[in-house]
C-alpha atoms as a PDB file:
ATOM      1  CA  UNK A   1     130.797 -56.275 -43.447  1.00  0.00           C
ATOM      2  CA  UNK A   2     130.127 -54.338 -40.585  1.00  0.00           C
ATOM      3  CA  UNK A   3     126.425 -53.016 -39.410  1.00  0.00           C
ATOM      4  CA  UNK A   4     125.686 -49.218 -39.104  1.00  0.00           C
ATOM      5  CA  UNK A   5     122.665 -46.962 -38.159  1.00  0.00           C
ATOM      6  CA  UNK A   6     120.745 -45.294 -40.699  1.00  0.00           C
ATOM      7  CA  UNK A   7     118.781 -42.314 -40.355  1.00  0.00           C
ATOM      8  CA  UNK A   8     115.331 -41.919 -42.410  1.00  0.00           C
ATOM      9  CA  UNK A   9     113.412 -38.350 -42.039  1.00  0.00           C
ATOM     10  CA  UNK A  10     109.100 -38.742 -42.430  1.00  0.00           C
ATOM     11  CA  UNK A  11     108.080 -34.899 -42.571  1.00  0.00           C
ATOM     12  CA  UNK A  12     104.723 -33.675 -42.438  1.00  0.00           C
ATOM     13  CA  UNK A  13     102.230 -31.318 -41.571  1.00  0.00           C
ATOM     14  CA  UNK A  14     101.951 -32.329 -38.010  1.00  0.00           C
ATOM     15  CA  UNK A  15     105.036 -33.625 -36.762  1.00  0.00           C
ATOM     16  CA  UNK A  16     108.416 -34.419 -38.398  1.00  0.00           C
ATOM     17  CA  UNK A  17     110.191 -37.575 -37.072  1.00  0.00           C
ATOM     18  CA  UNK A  18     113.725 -39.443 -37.238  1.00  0.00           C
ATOM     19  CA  UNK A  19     113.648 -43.458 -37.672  1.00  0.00           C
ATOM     20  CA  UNK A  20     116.619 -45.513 -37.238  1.00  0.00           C
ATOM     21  CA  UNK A  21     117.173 -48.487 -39.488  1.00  0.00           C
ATOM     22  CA  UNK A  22     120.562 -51.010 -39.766  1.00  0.00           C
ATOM     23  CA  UNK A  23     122.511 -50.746 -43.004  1.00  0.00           C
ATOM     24  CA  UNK A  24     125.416 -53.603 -43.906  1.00  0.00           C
ATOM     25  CA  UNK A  25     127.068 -52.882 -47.306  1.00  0.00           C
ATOM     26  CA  UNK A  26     124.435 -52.399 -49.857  1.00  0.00           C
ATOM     27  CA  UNK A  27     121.826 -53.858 -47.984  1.00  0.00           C
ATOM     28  CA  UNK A  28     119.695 -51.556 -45.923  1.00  0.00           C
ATOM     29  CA  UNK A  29     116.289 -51.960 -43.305  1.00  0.00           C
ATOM     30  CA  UNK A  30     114.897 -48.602 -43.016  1.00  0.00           C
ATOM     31  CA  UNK A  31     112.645 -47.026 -40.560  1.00  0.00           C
ATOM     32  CA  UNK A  32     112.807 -49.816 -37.406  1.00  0.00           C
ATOM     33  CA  UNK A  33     112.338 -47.665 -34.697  1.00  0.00           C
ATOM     34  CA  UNK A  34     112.753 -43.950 -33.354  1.00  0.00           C
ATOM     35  CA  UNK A  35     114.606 -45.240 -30.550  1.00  0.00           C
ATOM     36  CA  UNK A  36     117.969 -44.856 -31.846  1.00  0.00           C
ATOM     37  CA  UNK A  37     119.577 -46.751 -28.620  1.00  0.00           C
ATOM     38  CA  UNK A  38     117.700 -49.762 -29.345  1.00  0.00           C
ATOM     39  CA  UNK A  39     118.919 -49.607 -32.829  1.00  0.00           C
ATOM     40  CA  UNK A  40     122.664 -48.766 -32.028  1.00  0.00           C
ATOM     41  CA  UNK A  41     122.399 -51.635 -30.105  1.00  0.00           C
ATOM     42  CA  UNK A  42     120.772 -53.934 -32.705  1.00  0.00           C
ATOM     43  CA  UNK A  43     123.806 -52.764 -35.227  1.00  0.00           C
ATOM     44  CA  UNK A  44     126.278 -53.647 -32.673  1.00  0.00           C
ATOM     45  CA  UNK A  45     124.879 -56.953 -31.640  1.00  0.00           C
ATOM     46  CA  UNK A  46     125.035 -57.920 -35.365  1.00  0.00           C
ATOM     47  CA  UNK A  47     128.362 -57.076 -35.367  1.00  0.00           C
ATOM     48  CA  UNK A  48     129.127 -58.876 -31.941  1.00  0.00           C
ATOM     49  CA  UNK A  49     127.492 -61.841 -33.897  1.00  0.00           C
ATOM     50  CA  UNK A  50     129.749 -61.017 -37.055  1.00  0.00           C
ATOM     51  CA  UNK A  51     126.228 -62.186 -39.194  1.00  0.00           C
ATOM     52  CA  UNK A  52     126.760 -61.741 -42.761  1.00  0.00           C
ATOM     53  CA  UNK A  53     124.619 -58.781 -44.859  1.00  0.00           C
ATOM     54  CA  UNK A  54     121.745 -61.267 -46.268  1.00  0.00           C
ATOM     55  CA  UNK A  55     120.502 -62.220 -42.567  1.00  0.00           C
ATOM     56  CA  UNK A  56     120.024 -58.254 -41.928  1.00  0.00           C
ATOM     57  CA  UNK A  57     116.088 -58.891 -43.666  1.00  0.00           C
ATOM     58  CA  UNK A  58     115.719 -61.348 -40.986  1.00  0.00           C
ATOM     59  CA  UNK A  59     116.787 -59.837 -38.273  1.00  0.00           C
ATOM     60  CA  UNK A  60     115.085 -56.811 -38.766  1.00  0.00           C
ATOM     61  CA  UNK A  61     111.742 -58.695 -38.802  1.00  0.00           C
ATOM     62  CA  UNK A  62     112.738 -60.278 -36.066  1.00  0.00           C
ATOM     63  CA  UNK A  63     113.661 -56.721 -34.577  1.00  0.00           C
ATOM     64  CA  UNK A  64     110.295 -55.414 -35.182  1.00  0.00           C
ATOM     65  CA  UNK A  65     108.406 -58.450 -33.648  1.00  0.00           C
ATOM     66  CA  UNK A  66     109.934 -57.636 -30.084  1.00  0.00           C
ATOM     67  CA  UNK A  67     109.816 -54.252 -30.204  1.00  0.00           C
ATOM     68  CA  UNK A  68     105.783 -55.153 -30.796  1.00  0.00           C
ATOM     69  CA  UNK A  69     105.585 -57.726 -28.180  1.00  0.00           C
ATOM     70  CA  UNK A  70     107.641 -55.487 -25.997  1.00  0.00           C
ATOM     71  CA  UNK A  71     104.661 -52.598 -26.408  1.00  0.00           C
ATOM     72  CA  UNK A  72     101.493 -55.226 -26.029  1.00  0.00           C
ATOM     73  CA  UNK A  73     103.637 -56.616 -22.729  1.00  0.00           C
ATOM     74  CA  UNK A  74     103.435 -53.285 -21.324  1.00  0.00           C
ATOM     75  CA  UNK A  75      99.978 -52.684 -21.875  1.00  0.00           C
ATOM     76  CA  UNK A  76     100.653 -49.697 -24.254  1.00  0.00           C
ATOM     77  CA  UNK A  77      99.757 -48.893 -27.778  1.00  0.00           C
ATOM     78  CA  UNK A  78     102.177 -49.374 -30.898  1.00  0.00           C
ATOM     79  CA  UNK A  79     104.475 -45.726 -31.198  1.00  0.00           C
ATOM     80  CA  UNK A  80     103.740 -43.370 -33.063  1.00  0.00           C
ATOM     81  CA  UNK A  81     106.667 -44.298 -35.261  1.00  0.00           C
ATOM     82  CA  UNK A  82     105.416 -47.507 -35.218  1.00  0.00           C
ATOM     83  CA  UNK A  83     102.222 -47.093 -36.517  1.00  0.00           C
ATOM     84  CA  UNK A  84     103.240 -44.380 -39.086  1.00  0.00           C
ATOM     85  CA  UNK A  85     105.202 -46.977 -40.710  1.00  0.00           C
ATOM     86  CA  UNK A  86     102.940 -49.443 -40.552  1.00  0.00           C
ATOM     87  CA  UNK A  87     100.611 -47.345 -42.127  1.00  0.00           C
ATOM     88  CA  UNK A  88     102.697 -45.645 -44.923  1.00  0.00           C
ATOM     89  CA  UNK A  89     105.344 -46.950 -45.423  1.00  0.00           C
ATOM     90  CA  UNK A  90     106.050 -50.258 -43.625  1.00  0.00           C
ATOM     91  CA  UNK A  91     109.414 -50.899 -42.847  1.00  0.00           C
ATOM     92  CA  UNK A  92     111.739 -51.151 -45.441  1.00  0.00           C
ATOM     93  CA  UNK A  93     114.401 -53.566 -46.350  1.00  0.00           C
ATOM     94  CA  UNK A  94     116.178 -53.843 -49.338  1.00  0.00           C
ATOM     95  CA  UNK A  95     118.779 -52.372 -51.806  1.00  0.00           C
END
């Protein structure tokens, strides 16, 4: 199966915004990031890695987790993106 980007729109009355998740078949993890680089890359490494569709879960938490870690190393706050998600939504994985 192969790894692809998918595109999730949040739109409201302040800002409207793009995430980027990581679909593989019928498996999807919406919403990672709004960095769509980072999550080209994160399709593509799974694809490098050939990993099978029911690890995608996993590595999207494990996705998440650095991108956190990456903020806090910085010094900065979560993204707006980020924190939307966390707050509404959450990130979504699924079918």
């Amino acid at each position: 199966m192969k790894y692809t980007v998918n595109r999730t729109w949040i739109l409201s009355k302040k800002k409207n915004m793009v995430l980027f998740g990581v679909s593989c078949g019928k498996i999807r993890a919406s919403g990672l990031s709004a960095d769509q680089r980072a999550v080209k890359e994160l399709a593509d490494l799974c694809n490098t890695l050939k990993l099978s569709d029911i690890q995608l879960c996993d590595v999207a938490e494990d996705f998440i987790e650095e991108q956190s870690w990456a903020h806090c190393a910085a010094g900065e706050e979560s993204t707006a993106a980020a924190k939307h998600e966390k707050e509404k939504h959450g990130a979504f994985c699924g079918r």
